[in-house]
C-alpha atoms as a PDB file:
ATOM      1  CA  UNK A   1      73.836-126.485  28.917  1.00  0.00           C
ATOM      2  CA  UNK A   2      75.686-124.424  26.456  1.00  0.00           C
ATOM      3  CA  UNK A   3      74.838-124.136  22.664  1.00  0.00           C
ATOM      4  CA  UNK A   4      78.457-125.234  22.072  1.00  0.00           C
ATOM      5  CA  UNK A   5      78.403-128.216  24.134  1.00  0.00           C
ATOM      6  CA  UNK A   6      75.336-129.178  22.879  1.00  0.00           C
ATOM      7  CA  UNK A   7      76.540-129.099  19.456  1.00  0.00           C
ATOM      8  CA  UNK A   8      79.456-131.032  20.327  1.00  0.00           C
ATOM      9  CA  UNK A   9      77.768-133.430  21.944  1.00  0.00           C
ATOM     10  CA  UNK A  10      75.701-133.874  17.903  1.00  0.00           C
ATOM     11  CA  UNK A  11      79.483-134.075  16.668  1.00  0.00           C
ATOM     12  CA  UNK A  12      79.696-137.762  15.330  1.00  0.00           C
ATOM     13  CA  UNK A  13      82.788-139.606  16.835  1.00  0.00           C
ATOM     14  CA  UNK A  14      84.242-140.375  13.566  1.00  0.00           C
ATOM     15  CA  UNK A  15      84.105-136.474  13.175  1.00  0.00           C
ATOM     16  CA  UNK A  16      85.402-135.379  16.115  1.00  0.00           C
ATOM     17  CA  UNK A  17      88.468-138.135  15.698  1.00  0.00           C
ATOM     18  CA  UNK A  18      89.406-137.056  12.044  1.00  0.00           C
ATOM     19  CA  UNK A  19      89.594-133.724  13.349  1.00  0.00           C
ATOM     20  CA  UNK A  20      91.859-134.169  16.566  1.00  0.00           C
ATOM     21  CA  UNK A  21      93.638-136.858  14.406  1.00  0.00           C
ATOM     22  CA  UNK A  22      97.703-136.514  14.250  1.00  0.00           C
ATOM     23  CA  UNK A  23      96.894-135.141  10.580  1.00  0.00           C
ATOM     24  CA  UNK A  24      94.622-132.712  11.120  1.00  0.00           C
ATOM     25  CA  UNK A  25      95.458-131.299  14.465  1.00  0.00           C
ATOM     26  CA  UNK A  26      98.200-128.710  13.468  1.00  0.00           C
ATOM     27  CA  UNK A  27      95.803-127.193  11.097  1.00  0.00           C
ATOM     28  CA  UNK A  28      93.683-127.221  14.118  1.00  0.00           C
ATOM     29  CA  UNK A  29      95.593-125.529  16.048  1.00  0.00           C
ATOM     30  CA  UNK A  30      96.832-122.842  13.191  1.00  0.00           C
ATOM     31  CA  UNK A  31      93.162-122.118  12.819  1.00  0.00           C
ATOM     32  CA  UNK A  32      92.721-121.020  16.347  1.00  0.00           C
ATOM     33  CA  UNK A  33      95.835-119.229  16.653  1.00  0.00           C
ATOM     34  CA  UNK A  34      94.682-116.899  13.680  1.00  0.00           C
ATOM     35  CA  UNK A  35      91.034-116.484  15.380  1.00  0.00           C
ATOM     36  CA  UNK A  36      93.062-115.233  18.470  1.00  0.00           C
ATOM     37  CA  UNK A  37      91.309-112.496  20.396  1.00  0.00           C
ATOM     38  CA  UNK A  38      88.063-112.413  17.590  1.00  0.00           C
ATOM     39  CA  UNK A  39      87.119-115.640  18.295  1.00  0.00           C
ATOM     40  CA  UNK A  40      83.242-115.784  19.443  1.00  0.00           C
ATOM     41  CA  UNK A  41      82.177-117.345  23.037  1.00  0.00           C
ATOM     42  CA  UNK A  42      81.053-120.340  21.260  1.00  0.00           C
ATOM     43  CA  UNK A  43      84.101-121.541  19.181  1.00  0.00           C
ATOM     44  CA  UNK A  44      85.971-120.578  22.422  1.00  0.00           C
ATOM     45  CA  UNK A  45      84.233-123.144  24.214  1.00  0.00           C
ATOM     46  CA  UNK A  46      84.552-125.753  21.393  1.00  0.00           C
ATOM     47  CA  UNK A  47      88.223-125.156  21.162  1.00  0.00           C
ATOM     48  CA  UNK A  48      88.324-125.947  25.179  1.00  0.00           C
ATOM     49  CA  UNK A  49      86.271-129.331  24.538  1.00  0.00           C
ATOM     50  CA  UNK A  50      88.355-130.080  21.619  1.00  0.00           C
ATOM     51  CA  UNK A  51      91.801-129.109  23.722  1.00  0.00           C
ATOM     52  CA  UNK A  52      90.561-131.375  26.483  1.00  0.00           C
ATOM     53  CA  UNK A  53      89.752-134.608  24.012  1.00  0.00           C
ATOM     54  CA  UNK A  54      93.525-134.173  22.792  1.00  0.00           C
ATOM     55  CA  UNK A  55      95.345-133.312  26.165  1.00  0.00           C
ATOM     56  CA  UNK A  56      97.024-130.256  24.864  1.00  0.00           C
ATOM     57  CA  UNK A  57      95.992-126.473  24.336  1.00  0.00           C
ATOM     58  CA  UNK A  58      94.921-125.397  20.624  1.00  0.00           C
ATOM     59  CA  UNK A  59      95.593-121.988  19.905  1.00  0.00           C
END
């Protein structure tokens, strides 16, 4: 198992929720976007559990 999926899997729900949430999400997805290609294997793979909770890509 990953170190990012493990951490995710310590994310509270309420966390996780507030930030996939309508609110935060374009943030988000702004946030990724700027990472583009320096973005480390680990927030990569957080950003793919993320985009899979919301049913859209981020960043």
């Amino acid at each position: 198992m990953s170190l990012a999926l493990t951490r995710l899997r310590r994310v509270k729900p309420e966390a996780l929720q507030l930030l996939v949430s309508e609110e935060l999400r374009p943030a988000l997805r702004k946030w990724y976007q700027e990472c583009g290609a320096q973005i480390n294997p680990a927030a990569l793979h957080f950003r793919e559990r993320l985009s899979d909770l919301v049913g859209e890509r981020l960043g």
